[in-house]
Protein backbone atom coordinates (compact mmCIF):
# COMPACT_ATOMS: atom_id res chain seq x y z
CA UNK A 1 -39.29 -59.70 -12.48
CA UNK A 2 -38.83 -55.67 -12.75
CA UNK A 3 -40.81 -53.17 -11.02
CA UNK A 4 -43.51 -51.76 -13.69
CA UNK A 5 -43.55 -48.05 -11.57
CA UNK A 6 -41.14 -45.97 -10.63
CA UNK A 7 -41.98 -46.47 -7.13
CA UNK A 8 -40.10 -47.79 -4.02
CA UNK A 9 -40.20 -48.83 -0.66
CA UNK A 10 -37.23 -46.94 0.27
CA UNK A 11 -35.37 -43.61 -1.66
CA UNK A 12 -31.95 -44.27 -2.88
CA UNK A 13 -30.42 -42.43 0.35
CA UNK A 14 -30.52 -46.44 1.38
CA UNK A 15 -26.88 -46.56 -0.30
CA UNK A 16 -26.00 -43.95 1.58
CA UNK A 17 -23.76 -45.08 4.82
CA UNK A 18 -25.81 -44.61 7.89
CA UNK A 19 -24.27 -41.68 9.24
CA UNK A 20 -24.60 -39.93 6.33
CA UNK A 21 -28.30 -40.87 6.05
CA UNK A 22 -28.92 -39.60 9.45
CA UNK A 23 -27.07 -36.10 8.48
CA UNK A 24 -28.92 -35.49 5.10
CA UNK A 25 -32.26 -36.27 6.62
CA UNK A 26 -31.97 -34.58 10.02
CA UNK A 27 -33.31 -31.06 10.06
CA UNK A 28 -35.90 -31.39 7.55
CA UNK A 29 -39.80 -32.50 7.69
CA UNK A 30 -40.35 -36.12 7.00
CA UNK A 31 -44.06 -36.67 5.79
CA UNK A 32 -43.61 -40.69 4.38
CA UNK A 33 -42.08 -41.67 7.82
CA UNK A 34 -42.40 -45.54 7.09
CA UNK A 35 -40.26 -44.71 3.72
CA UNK A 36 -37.83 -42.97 6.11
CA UNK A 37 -37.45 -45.88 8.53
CA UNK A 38 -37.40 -48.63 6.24
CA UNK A 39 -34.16 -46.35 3.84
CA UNK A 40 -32.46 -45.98 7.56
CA UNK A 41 -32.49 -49.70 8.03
CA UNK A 42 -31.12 -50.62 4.87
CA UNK A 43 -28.88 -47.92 5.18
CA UNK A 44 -27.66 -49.72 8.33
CA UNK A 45 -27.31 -53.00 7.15
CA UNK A 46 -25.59 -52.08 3.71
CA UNK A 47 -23.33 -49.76 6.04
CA UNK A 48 -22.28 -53.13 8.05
CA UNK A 49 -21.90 -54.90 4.88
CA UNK A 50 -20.08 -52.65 3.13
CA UNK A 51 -17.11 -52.31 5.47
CA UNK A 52 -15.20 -55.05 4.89
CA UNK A 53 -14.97 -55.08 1.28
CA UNK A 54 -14.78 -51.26 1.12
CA UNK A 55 -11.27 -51.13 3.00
CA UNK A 56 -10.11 -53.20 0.44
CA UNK A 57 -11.64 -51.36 -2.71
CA UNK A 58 -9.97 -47.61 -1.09
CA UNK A 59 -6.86 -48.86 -1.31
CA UNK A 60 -6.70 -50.22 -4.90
CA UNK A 61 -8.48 -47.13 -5.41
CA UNK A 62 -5.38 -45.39 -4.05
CA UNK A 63 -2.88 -46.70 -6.65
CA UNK A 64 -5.29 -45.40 -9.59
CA UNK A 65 -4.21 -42.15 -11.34
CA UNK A 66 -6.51 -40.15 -13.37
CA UNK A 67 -4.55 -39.19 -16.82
CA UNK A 68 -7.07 -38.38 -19.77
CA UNK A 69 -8.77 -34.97 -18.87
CA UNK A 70 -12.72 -35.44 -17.91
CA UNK A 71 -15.28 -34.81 -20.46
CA UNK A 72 -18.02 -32.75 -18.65
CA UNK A 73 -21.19 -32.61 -20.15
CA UNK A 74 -23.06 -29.60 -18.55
CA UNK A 75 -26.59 -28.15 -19.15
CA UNK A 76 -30.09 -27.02 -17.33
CA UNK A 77 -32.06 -30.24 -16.32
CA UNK A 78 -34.40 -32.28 -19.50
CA UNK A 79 -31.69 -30.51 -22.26
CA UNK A 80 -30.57 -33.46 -24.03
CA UNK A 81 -27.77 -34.53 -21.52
CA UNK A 82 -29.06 -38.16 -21.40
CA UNK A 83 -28.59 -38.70 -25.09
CA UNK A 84 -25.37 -36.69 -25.36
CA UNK A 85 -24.18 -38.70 -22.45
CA UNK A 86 -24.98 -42.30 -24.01
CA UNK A 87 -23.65 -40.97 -27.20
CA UNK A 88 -20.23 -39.95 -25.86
CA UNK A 89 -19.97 -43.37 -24.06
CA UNK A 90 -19.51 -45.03 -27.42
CA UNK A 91 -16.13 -43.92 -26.66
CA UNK A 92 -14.18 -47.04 -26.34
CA UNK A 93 -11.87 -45.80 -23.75
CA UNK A 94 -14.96 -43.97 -21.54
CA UNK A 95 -15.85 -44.37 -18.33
CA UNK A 96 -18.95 -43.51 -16.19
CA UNK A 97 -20.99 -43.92 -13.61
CA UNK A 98 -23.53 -46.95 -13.61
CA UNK A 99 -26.83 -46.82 -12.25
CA UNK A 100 -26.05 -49.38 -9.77
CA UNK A 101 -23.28 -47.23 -9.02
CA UNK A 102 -25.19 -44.36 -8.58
CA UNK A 103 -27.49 -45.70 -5.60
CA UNK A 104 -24.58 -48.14 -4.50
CA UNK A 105 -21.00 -45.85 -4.38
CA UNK A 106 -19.67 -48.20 -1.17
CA UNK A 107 -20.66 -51.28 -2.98
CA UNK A 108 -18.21 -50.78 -6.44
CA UNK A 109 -16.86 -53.28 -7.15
CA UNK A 110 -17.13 -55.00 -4.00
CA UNK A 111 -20.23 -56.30 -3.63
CA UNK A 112 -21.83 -55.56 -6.64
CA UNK A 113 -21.80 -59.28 -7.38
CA UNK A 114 -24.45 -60.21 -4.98
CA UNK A 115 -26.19 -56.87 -3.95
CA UNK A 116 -27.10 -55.72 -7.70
CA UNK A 117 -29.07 -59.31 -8.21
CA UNK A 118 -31.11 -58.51 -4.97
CA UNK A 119 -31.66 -55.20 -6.11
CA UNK A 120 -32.90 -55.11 -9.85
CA UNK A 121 -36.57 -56.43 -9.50
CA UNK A 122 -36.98 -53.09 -7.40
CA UNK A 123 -35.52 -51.00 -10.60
CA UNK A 124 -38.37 -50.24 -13.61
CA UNK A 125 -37.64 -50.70 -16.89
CA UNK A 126 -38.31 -46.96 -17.77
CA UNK A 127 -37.38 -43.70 -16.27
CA UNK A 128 -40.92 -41.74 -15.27
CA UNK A 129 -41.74 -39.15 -17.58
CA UNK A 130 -39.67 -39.45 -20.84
CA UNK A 131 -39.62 -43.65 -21.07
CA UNK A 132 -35.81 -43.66 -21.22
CA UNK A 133 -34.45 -47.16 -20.27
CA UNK A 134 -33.12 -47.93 -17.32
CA UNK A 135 -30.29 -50.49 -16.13
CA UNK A 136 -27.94 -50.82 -13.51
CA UNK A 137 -25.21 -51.06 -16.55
CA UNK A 138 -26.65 -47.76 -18.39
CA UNK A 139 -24.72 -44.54 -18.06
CA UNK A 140 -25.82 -42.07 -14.91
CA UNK A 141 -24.99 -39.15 -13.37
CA UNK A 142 -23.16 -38.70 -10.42
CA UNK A 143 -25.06 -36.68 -7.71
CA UNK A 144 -26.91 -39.48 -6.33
CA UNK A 145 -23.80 -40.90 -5.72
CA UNK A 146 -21.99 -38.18 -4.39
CA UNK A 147 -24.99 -37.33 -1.98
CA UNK A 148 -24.84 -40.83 -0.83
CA UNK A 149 -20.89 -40.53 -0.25
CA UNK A 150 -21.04 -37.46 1.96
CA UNK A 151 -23.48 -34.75 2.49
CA UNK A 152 -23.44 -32.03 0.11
CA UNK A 153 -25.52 -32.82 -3.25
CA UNK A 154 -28.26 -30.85 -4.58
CA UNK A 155 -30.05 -33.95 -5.35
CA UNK A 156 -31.06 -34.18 -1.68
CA UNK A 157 -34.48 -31.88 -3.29
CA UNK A 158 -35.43 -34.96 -4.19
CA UNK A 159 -36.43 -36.17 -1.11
CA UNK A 160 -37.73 -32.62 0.25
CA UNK A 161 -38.61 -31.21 -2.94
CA UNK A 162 -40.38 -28.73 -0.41
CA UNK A 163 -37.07 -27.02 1.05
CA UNK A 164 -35.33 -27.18 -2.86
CA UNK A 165 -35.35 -23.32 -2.53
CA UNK A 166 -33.71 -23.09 0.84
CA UNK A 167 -30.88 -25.93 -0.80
CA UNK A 168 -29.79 -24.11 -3.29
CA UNK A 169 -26.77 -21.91 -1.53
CA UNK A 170 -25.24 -24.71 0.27
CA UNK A 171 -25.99 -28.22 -1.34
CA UNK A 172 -25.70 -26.24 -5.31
CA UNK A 173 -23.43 -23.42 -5.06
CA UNK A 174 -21.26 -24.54 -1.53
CA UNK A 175 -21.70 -21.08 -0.07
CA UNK A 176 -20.59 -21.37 3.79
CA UNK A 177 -19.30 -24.31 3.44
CA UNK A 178 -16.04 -25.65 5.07
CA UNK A 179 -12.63 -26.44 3.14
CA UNK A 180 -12.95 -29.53 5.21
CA UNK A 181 -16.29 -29.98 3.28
CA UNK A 182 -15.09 -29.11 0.11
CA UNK A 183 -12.17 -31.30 0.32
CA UNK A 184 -14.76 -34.67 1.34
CA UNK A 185 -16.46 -33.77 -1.68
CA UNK A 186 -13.85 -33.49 -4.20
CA UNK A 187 -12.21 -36.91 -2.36
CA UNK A 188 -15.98 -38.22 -3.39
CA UNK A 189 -15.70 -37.57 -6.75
CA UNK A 190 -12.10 -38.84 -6.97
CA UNK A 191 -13.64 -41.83 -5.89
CA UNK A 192 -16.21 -41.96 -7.66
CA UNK A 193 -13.96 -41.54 -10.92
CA UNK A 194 -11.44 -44.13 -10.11
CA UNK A 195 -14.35 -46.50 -9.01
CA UNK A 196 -15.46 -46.10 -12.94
CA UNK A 197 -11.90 -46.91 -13.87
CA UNK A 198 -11.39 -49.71 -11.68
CA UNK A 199 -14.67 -51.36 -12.76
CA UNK A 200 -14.61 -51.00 -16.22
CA UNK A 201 -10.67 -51.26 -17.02
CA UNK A 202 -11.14 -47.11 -19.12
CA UNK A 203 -9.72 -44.45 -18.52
CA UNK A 204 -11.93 -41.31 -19.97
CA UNK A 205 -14.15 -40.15 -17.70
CA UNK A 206 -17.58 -38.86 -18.86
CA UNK A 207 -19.98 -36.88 -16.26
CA UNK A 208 -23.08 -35.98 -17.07
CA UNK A 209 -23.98 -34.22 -13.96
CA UNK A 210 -26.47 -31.13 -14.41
CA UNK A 211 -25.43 -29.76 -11.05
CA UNK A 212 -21.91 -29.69 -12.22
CA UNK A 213 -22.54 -26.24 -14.85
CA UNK A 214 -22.71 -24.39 -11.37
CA UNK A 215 -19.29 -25.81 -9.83
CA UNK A 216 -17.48 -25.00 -12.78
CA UNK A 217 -14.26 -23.09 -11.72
CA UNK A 218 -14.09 -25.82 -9.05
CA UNK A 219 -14.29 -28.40 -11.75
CA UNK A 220 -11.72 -26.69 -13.35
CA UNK A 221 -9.14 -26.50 -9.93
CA UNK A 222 -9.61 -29.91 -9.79
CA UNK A 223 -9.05 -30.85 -13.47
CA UNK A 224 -7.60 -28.00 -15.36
CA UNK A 225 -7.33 -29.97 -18.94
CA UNK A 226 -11.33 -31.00 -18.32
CA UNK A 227 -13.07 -30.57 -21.74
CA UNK A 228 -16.53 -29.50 -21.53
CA UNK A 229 -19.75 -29.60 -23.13
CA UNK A 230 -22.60 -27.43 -23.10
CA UNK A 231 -25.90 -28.72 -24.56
CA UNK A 232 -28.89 -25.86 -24.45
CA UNK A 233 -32.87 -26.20 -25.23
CA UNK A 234 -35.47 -23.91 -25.16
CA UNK A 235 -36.86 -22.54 -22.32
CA UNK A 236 -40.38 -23.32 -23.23
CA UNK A 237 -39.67 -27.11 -23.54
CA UNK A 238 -37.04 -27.31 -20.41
CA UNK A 239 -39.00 -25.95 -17.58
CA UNK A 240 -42.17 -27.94 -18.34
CA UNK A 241 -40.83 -31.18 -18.56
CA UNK A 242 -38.08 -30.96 -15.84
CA UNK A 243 -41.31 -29.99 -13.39
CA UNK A 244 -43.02 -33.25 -15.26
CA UNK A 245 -40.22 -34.91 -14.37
CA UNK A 246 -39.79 -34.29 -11.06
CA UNK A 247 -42.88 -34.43 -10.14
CA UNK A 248 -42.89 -38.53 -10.74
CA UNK A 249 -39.28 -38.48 -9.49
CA UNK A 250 -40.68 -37.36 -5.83
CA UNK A 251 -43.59 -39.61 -6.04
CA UNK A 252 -40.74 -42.27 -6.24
CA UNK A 253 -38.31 -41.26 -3.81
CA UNK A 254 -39.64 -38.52 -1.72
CA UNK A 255 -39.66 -38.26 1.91
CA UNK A 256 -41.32 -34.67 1.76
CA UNK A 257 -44.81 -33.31 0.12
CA UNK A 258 -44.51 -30.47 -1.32
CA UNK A 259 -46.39 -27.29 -2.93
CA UNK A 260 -46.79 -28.11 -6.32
CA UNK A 261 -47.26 -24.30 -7.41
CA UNK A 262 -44.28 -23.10 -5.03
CA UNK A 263 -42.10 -26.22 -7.26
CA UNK A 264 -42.97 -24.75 -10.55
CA UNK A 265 -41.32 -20.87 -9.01
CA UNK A 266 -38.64 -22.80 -7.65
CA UNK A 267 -37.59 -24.37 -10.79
CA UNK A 268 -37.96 -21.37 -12.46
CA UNK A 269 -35.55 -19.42 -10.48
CA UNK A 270 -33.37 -22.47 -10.57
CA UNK A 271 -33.29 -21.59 -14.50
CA UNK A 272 -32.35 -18.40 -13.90
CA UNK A 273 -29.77 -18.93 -11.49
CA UNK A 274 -28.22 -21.49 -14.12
CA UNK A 275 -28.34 -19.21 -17.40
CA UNK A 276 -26.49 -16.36 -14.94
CA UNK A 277 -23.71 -18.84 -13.43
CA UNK A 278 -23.28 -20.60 -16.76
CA UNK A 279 -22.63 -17.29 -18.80
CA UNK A 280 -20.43 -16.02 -16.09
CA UNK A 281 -17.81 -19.26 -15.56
CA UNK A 282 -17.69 -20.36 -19.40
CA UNK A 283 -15.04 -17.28 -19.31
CA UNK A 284 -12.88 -19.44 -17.44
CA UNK A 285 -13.06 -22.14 -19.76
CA UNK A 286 -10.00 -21.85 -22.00
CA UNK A 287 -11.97 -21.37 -25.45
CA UNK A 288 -10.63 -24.97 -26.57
CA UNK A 289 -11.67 -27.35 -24.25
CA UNK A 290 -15.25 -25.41 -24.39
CA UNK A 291 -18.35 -26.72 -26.99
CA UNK A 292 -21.72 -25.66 -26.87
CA UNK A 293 -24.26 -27.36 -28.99
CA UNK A 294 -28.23 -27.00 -29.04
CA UNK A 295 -30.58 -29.72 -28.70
CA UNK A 296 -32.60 -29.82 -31.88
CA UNK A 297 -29.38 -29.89 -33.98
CA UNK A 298 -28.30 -33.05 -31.88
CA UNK A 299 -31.82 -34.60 -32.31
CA UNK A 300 -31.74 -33.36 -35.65
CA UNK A 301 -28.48 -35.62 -36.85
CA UNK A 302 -27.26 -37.44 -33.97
CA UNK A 303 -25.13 -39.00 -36.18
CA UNK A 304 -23.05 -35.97 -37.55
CA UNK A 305 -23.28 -34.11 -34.15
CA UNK A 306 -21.52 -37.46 -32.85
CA UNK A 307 -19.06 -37.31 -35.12
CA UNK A 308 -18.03 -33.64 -34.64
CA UNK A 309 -17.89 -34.23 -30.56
CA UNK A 310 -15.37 -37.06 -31.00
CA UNK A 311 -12.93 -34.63 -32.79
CA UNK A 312 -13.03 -32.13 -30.26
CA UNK A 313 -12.75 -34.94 -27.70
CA UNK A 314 -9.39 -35.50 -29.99
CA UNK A 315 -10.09 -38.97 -30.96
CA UNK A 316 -7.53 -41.19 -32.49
CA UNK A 317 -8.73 -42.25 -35.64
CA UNK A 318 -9.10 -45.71 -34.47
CA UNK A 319 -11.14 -44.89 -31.62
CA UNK A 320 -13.18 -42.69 -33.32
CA UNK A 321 -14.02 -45.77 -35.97
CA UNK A 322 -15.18 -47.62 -32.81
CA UNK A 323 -17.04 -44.60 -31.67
CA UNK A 324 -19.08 -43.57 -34.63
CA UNK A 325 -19.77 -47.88 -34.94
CA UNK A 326 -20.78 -47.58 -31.10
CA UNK A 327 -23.18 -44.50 -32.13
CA UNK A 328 -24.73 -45.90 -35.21
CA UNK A 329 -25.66 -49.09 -33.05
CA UNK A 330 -27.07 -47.15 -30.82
CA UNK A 331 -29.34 -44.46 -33.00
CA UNK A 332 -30.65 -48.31 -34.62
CA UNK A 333 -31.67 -49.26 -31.43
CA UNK A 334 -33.35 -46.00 -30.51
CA UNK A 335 -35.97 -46.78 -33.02
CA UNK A 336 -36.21 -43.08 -33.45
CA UNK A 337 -35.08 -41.49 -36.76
CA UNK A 338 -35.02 -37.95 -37.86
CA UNK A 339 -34.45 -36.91 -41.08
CA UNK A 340 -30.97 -35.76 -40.60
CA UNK A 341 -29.74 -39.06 -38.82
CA UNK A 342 -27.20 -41.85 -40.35
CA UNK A 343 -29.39 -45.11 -39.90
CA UNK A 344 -27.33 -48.35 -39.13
């Protein structure tokens, strides 16, 4: 039976090992303390249980190499990232991060087997806000994830959507923060990649990670070939539904009230701050591996737009056949047809 709300008894720091739980949350006001306590014990126990199997999973990790350049999808927060990101898995050789995944980074592929049936009558059928589906299978992004590897990840606003301004330098941008740091995090994501790989037997990886258009150049150190994708909507129709959004996010998962007034300026500067880092690093983007697309022409012909994306991707004709089959499937089952759009 699957929970009806998005609410829980615990956030989804409760994949998080234990030591990591206790960093993220230490330092900041905790307002739903029983929400805190209960994440910290199932932080513990997943922490015990995780160990053995995880030992074994880091070193078959090990042996994996990373060969196809990433595909980065990259854009402000509500832009259309969801559906470019379940469009681009129709890929047949892509690779992403689960939802179970997500929440559960020292349990892939380890322990998946048992822990994702105990878990799934505790995940709703919808996302809050927009009515998206949601599955432990279904594409995700990979901050959760990262956040619950180690402790840098902007997503910890979530929880303390109250101290999202003061977050911002570290946790989104890594200013003061150690090379030590920065190499744990990048070792996450490498992780987190060959996880995908190892899991699903593909080799292209495809993040959708909105956090990810402000680490750009170190995207880039890390994989120079990357190809990315920039999807943009208007302002208007972005800032009131990512504060919509968020708003039922933190009712789900927050540890932290908050100043619903104070939110709305935050996100706005957040905006800001993304439009000025975004226009800035794109220069360091080699003009090939860059493609920017809006929304409405996406929504517009998902079909078409589809189609073009899997030629810059440079598709082999066969796997673009299974692609473009993948994406008509997919626009049928969206039940959601503009006049533009290829139906199935």
């Amino acid at each position: 039976m699957r929970n009806r709300r998005f609410r829980f008894p615990v956030s989804t720091l409760v994949g998080s090992g234990f030591r990591n739980f206790l960093r993220i949350t230490s330092g900041h006001r905790i307002d739903r303390r029983m929400m805190w306590f209960l994440t910290g014990m199932g932080s513990l126990l997943l922490s015990g249980l995780a160990w053995p199997t995880e030992r074994i999973t880091l070193r078959r990790l090990s042996q994996i190499r990373i060969v196809r350049p990433p595909v980065f999808i990259i854009g402000f927060w509500r832009s259309g990232t969801t559906l470019l990101h379940n469009l681009l898995c129709c890929h047949p050789d892509a690779s992403y991060v689960t939802t179970f995944q997500g929440v559960f980074p020292h349990h892939v592929p380890g322990n998946e087997w048992w822990l994702r049936p105990l878990a799934t009558p505790l995940l709703p059928k919808k996302r809050p806000a927009d009515g998206v589906s949601l599955d432990f299978d279904l594409p995700q992004e990979e901050e959760i994830a990262l956040g619950n590897l180690q402790p840098l990840s902007f997503y910890h606003f979530m929880y303390f959507p109250d101290d999202l301004r003061a977050l911002i330098p570290r946790h989104l941008l890594f200013e003061g923060v150690t090379e030590k740091e920065i190499k744990g995090w990048k070792m996450s994501y490498f992780r987190l990649i060959r996880a995908t790989f190892l899991r699903s037997g593909r080799h292209t990886f495809i993040s959708k990670n909105p956090p990810n258009a402000f680490r750009i150049p170190l995207l880039l150190e890390m994989f120079p070939q990357a190809r990315f994708i920039a999807i943009f909507r208007k302002e208007e129709e972005v800032l009131p539904s990512f504060h919509r959004f968020i708003t039922e996010v933190v009712k789900g998962i927050g540890l932290q009230e908050y100043d619903d007034r104070q939110l709305e300026k935050d996100l706005k500067y957040l905006y800001d701050l993304y439009l000025t880092h975004y226009q800035y690093d794109k220069k360091k983007i080699p003009e090939s591996h860059l493609l920017e697309l809006q929304y409405e022409d996406l929504l517009h012909d998902k079909y078409e737009v589809s189609s073009h994306l899997f030629d810059f991707l440079e598709t082999t004709p066969e796997e673009k056949e299974k692609a473009m089959a993948c994406v008509e499937n997919f626009i049928g089952r969206m039940g959601d047809f503009h006049s533009g759009s290829r139906k199935a």
